[in-house]
PDB file of N, CA and C in Angstrom:
ATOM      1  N   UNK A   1     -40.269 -74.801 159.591  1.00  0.00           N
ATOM      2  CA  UNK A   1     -38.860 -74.860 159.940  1.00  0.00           C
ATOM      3  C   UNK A   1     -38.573 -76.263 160.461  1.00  0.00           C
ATOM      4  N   UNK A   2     -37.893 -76.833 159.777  1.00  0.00           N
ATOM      5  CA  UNK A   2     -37.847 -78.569 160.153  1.00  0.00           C
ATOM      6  C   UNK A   2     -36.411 -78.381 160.938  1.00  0.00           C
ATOM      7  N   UNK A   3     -36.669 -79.165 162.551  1.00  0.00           N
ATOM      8  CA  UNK A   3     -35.976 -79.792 163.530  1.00  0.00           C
ATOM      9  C   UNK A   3     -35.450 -77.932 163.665  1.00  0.00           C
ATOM     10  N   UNK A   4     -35.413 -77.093 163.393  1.00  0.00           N
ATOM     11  CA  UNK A   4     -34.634 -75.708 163.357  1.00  0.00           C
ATOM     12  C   UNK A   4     -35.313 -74.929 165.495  1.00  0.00           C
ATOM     13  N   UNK A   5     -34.495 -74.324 165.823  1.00  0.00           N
ATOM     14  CA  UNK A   5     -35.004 -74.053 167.152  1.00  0.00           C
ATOM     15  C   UNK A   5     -35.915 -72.692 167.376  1.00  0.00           C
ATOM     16  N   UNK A   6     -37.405 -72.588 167.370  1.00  0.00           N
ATOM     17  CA  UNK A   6     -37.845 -71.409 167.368  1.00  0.00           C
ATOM     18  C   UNK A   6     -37.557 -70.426 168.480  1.00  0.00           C
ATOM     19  N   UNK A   7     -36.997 -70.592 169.250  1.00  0.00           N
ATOM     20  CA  UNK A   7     -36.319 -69.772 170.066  1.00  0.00           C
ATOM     21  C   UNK A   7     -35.071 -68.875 169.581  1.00  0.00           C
ATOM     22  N   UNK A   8     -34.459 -69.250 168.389  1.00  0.00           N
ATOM     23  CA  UNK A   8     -33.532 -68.915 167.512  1.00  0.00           C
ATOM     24  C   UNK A   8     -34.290 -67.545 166.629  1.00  0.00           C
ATOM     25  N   UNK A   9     -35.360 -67.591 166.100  1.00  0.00           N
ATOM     26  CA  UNK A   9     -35.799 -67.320 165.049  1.00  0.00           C
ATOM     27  C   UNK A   9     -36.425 -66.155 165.866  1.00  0.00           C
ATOM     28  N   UNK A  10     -37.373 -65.978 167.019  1.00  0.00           N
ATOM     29  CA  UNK A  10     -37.546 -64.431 167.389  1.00  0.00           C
ATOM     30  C   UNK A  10     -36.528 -64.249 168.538  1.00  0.00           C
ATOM     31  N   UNK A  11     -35.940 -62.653 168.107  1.00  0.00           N
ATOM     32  CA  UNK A  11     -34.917 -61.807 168.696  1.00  0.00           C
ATOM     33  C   UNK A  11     -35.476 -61.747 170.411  1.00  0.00           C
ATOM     34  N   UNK A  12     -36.838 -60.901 170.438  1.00  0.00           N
ATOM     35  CA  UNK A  12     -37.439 -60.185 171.124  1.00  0.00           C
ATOM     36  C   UNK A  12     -38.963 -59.290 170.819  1.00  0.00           C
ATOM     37  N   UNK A  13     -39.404 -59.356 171.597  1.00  0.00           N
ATOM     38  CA  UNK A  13     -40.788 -58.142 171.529  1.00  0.00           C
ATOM     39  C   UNK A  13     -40.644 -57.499 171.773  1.00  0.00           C
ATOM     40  N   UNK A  14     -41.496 -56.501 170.535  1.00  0.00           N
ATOM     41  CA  UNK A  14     -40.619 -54.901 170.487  1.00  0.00           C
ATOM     42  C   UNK A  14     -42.396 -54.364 171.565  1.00  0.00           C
ATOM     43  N   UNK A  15     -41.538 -54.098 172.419  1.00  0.00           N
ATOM     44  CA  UNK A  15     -42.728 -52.859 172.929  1.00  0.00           C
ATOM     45  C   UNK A  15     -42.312 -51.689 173.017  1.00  0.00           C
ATOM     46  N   UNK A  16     -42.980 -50.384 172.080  1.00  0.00           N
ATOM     47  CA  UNK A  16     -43.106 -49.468 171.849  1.00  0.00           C
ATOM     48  C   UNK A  16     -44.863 -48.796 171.642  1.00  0.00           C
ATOM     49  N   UNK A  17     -44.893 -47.357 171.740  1.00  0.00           N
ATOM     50  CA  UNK A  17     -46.297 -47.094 171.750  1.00  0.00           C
ATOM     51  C   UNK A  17     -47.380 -47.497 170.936  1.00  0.00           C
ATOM     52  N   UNK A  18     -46.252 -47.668 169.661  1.00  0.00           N
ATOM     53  CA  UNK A  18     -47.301 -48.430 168.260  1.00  0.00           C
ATOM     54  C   UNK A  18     -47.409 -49.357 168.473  1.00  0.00           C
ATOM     55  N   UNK A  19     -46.809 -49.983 169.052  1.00  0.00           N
ATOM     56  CA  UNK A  19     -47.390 -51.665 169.109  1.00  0.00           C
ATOM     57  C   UNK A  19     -47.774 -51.971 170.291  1.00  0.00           C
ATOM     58  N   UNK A  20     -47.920 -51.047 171.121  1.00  0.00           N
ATOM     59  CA  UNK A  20     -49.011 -51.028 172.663  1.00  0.00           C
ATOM     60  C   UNK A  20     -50.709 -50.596 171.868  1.00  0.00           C
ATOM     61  N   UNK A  21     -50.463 -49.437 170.938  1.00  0.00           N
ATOM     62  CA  UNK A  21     -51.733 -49.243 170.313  1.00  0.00           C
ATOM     63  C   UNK A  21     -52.598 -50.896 169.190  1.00  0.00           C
ATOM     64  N   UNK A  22     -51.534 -51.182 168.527  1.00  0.00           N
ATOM     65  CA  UNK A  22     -51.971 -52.176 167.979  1.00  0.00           C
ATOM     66  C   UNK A  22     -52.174 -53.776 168.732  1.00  0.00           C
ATOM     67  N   UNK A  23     -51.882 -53.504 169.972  1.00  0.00           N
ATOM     68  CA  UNK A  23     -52.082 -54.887 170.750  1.00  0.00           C
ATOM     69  C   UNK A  23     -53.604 -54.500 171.091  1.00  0.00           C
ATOM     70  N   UNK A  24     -53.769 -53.388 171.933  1.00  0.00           N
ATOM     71  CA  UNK A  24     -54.884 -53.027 172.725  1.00  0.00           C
ATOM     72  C   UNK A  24     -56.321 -52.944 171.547  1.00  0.00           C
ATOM     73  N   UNK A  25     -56.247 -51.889 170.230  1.00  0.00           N
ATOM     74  CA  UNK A  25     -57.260 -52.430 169.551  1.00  0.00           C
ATOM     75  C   UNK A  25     -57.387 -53.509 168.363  1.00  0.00           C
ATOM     76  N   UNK A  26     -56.372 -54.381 168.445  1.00  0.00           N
ATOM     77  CA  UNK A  26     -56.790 -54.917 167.186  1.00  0.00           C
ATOM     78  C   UNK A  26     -55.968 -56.713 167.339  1.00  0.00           C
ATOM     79  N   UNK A  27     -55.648 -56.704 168.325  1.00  0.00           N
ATOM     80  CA  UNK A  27     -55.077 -58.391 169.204  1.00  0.00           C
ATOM     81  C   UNK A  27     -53.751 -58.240 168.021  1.00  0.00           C
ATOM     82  N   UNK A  28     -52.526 -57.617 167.795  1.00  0.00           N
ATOM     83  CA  UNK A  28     -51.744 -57.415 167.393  1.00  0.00           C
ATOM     84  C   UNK A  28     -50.324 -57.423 167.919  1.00  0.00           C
ATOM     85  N   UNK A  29     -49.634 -58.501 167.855  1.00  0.00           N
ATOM     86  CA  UNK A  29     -48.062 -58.426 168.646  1.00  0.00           C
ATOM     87  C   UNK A  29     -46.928 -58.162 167.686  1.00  0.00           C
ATOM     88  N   UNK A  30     -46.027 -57.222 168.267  1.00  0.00           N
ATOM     89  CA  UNK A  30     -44.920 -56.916 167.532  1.00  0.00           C
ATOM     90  C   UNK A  30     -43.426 -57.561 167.814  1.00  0.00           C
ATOM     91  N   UNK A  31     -42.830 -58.433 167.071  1.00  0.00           N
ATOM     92  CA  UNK A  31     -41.673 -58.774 167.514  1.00  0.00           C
ATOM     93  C   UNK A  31     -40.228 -59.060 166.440  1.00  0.00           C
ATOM     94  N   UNK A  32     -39.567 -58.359 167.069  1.00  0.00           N
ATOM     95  CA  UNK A  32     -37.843 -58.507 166.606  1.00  0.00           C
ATOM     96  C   UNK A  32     -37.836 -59.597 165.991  1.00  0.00           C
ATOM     97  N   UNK A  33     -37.170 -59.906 164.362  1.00  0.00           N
ATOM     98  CA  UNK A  33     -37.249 -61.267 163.991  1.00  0.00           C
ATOM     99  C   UNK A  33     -35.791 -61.629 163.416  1.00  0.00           C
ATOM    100  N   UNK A  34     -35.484 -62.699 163.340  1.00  0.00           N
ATOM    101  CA  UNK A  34     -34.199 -62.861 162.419  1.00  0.00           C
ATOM    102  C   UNK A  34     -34.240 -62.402 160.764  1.00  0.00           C
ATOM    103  N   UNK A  35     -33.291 -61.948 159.986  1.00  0.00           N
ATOM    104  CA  UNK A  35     -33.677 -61.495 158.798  1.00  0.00           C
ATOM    105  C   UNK A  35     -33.671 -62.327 158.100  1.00  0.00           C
ATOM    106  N   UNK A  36     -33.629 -63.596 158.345  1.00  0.00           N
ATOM    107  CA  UNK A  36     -33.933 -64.859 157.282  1.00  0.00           C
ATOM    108  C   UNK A  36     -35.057 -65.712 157.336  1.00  0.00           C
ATOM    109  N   UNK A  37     -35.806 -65.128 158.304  1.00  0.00           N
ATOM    110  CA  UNK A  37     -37.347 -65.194 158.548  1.00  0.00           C
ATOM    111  C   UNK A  37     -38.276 -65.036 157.701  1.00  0.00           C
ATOM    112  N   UNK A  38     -39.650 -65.764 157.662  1.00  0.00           N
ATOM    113  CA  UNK A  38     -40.403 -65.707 156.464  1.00  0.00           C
ATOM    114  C   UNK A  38     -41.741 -66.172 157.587  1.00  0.00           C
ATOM    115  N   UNK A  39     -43.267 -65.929 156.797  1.00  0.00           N
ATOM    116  CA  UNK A  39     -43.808 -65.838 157.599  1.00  0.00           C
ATOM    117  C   UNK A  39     -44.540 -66.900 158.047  1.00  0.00           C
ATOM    118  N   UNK A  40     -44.329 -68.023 157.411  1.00  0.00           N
ATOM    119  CA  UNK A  40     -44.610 -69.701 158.211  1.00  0.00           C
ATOM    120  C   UNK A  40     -44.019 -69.733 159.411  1.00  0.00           C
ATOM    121  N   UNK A  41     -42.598 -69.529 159.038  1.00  0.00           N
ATOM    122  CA  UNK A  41     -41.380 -69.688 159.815  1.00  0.00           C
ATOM    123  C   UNK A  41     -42.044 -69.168 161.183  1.00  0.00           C
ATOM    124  N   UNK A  42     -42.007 -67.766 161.146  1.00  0.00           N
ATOM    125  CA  UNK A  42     -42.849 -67.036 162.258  1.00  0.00           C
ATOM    126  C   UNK A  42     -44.238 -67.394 163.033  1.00  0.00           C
ATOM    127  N   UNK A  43     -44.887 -67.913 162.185  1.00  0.00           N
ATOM    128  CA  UNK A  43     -46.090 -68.495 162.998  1.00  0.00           C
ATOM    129  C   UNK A  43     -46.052 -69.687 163.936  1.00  0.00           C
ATOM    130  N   UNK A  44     -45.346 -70.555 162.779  1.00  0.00           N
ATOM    131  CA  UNK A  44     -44.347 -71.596 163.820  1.00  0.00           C
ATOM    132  C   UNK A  44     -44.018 -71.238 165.434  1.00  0.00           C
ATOM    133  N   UNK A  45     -42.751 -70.642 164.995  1.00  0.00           N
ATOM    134  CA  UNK A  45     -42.164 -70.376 166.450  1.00  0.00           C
ATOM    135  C   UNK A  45     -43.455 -69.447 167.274  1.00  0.00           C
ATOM    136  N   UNK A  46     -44.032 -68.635 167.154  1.00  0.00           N
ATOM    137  CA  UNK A  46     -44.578 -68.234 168.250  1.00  0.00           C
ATOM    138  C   UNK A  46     -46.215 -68.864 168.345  1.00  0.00           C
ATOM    139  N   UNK A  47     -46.471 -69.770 167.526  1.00  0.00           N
ATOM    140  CA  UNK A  47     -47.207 -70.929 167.968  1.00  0.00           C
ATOM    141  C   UNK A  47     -46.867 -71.809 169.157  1.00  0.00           C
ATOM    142  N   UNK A  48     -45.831 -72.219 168.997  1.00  0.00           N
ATOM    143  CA  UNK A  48     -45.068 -73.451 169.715  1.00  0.00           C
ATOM    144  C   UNK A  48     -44.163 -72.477 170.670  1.00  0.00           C
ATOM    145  N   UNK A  49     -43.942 -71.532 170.756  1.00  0.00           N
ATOM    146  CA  UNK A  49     -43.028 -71.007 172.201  1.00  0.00           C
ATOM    147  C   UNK A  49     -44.380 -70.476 173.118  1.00  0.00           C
ATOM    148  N   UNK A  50     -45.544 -69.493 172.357  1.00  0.00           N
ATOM    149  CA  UNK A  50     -46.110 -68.805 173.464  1.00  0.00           C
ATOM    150  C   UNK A  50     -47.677 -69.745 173.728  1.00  0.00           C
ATOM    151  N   UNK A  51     -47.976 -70.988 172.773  1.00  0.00           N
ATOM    152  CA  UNK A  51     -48.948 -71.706 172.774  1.00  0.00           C
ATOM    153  C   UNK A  51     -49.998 -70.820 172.764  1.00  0.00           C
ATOM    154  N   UNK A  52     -50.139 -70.067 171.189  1.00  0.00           N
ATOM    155  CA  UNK A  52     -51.349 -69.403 170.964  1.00  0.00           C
ATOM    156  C   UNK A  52     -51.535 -69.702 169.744  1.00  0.00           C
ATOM    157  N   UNK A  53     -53.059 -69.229 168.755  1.00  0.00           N
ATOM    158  CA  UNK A  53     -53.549 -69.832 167.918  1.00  0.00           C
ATOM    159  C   UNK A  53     -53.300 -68.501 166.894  1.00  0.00           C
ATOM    160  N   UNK A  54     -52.212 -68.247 165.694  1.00  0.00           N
ATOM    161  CA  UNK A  54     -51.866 -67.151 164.956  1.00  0.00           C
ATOM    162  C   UNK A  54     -52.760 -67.205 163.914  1.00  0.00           C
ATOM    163  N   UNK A  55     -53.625 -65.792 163.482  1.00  0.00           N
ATOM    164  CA  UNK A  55     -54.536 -65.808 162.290  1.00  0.00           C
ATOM    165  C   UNK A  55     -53.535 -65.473 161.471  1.00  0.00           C
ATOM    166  N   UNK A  56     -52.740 -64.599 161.693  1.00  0.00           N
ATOM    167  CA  UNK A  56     -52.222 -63.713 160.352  1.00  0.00           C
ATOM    168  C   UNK A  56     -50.363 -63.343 160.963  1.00  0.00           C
ATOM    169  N   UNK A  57     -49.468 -63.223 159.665  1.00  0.00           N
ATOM    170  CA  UNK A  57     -48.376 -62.858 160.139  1.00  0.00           C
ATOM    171  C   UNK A  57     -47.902 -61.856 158.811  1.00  0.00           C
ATOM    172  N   UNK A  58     -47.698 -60.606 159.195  1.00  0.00           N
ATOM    173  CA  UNK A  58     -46.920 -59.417 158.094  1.00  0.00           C
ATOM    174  C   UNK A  58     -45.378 -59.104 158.628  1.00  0.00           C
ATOM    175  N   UNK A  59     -44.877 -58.884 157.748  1.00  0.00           N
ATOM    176  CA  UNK A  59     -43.489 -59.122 157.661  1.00  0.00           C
ATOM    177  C   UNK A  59     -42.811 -57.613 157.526  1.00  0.00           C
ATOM    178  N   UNK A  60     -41.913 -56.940 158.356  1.00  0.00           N
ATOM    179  CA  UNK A  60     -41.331 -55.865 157.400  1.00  0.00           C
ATOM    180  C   UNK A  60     -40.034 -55.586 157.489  1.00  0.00           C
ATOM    181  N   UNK A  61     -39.374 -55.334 156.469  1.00  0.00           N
ATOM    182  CA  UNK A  61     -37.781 -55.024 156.395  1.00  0.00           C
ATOM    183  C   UNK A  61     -37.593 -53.794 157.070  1.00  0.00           C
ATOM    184  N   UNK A  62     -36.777 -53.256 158.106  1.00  0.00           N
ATOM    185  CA  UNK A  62     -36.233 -52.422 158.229  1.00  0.00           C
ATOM    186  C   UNK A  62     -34.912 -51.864 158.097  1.00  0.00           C
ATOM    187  N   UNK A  63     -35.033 -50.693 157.986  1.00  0.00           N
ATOM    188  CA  UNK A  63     -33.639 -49.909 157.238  1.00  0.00           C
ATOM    189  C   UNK A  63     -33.036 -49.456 158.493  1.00  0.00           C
ATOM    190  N   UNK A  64     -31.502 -49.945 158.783  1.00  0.00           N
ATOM    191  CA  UNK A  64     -30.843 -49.799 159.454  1.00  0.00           C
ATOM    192  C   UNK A  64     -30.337 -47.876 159.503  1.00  0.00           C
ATOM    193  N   UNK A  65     -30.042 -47.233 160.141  1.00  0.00           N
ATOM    194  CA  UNK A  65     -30.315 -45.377 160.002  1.00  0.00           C
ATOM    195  C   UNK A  65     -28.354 -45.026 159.938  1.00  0.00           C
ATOM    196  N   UNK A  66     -28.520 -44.155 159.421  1.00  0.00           N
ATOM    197  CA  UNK A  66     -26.839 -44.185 158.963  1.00  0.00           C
ATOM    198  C   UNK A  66     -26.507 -42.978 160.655  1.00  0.00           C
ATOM    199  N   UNK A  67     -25.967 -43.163 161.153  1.00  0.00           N
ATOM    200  CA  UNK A  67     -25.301 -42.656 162.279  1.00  0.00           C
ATOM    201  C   UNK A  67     -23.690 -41.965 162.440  1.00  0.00           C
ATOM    202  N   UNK A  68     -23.667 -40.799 162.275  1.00  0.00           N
ATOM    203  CA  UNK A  68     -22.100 -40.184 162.880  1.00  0.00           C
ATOM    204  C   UNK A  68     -21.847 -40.079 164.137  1.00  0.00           C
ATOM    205  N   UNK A  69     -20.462 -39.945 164.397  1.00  0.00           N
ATOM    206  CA  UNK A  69     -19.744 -39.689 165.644  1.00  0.00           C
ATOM    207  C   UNK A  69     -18.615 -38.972 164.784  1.00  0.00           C
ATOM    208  N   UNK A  70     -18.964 -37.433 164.868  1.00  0.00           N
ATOM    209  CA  UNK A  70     -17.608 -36.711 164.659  1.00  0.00           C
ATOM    210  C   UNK A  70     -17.976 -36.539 163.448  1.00  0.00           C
ATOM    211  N   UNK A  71     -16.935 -36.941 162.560  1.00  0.00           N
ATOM    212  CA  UNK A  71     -16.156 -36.925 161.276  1.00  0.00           C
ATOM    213  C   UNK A  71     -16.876 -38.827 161.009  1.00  0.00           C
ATOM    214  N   UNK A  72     -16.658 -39.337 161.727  1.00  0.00           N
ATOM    215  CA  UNK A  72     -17.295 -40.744 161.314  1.00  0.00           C
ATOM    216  C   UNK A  72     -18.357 -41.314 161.213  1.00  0.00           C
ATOM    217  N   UNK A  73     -18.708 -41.699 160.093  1.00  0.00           N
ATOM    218  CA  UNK A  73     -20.044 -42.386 159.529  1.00  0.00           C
ATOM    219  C   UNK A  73     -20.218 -44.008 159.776  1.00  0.00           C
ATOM    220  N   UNK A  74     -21.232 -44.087 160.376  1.00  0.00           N
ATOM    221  CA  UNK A  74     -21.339 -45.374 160.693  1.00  0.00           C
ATOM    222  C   UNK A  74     -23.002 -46.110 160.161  1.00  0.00           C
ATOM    223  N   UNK A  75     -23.459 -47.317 160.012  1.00  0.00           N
ATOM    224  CA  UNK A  75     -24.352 -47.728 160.145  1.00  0.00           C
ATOM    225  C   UNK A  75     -25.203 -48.877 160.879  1.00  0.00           C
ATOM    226  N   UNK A  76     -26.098 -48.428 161.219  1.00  0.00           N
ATOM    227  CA  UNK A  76     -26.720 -49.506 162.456  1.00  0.00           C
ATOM    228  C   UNK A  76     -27.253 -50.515 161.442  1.00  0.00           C
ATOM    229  N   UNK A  77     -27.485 -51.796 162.119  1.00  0.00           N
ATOM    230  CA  UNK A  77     -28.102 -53.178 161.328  1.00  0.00           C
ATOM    231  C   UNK A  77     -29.517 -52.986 160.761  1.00  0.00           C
ATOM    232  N   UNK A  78     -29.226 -53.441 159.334  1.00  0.00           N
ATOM    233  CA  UNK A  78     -31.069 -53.850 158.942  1.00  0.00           C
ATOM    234  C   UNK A  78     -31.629 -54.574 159.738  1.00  0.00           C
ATOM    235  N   UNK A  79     -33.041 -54.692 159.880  1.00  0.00           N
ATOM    236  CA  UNK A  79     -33.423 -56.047 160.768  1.00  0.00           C
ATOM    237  C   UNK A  79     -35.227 -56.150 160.099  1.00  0.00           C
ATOM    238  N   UNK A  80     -35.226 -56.897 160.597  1.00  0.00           N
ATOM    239  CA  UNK A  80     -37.094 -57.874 160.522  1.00  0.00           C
ATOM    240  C   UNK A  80     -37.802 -57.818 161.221  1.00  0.00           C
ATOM    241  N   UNK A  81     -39.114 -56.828 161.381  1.00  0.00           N
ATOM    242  CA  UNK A  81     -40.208 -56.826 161.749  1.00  0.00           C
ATOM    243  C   UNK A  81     -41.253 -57.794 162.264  1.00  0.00           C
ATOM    244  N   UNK A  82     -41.457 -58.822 162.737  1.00  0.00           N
ATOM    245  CA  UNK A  82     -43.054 -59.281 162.146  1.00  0.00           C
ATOM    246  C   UNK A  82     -44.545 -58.503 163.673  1.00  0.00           C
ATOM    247  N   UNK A  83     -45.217 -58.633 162.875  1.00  0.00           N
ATOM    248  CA  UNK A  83     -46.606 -57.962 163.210  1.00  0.00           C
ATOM    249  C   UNK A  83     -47.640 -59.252 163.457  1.00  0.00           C
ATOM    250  N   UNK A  84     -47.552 -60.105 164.493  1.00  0.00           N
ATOM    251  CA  UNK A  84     -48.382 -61.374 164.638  1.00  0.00           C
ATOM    252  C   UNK A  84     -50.165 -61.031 164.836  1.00  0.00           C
ATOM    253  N   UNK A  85     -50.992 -61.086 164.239  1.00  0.00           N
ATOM    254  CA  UNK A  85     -52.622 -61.405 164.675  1.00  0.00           C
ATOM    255  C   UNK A  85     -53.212 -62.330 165.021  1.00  0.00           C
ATOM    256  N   UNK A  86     -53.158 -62.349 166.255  1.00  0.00           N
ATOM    257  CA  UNK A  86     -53.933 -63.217 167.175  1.00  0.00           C
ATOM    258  C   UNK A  86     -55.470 -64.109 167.006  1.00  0.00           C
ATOM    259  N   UNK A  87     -55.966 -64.874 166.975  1.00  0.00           N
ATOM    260  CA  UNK A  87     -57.739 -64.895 166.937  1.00  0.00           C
ATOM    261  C   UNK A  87     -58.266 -64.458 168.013  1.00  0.00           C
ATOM    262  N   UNK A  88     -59.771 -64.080 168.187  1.00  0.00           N
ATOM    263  CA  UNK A  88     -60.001 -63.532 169.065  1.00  0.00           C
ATOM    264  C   UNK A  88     -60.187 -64.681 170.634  1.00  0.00           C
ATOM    265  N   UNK A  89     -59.738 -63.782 171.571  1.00  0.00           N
ATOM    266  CA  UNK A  89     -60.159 -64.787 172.823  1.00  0.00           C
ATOM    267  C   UNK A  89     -58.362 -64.756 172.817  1.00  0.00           C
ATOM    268  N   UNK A  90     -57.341 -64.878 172.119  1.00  0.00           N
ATOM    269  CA  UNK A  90     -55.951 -65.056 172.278  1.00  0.00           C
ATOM    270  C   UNK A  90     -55.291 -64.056 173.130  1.00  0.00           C
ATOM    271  N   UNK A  91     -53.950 -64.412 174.199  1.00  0.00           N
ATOM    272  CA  UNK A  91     -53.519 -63.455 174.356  1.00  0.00           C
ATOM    273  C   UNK A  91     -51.978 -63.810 174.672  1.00  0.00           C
ATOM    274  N   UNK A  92     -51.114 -62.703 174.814  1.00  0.00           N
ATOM    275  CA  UNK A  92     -50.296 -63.133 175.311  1.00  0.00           C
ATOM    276  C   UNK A  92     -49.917 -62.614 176.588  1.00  0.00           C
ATOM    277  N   UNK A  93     -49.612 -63.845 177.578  1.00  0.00           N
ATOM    278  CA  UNK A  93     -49.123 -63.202 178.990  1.00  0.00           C
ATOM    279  C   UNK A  93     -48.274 -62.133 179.110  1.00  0.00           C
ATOM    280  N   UNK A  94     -47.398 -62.039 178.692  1.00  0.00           N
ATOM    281  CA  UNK A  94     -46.104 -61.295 179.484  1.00  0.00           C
ATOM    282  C   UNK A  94     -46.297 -59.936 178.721  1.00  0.00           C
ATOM    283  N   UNK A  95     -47.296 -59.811 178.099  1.00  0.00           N
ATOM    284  CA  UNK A  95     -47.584 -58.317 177.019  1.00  0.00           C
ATOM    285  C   UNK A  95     -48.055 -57.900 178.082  1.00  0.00           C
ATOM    286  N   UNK A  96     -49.190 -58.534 178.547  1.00  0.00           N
ATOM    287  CA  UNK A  96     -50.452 -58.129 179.830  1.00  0.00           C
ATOM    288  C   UNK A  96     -49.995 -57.342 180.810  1.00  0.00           C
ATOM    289  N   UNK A  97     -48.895 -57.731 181.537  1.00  0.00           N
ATOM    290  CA  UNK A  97     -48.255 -57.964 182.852  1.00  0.00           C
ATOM    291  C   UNK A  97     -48.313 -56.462 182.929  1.00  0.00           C
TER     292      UNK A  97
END
């Protein structure tokens, strides 16, 4: 991502139980991504924001879930997955805490 701000590019870290399971056995972080994200892009930014060393980055589209109220149909946003792998000895602080 040339001169682009990686602080832009991840949303947030999703912590949920699956990705408490996949941190604990397998050095695996899960985080909210922009949907125009790709997976350089991603290694990038959380190279250079959390100063760790990324082996691997998987990517996944998610399907936004169609939602009523009433009589009205609505739909929540698609959004972007990524699934970061750490090398071993890596971690990230604020997962720990």
């Amino acid at each position: 991502m040339n001169g682009g701000n990686a602080h832009d590019l991840i949303i947030r870290p999703l912590l949920t139980e699956k990705s408490t399971a996949l941190r604990t056995g397998h050095h695996k972080y899960c985080f909210a991504v922009r949907t125009y994200a790709n997976r350089v892009n991603v290694k990038w930014a959380v190279e250079k924001i959390l100063d760790v060393k990324v082996k691997s980055v998987n990517i996944l589209n998610v399907s936004g879930k169609v939602k009523r109220m009433g009589r009205f149909s609505g739909k929540r946003p698609d959004w972007k997955k990524a699934i970061v792998t750490l090398h071993p000895g890596e971690k990230i602080g604020f997962f720990e805490a």
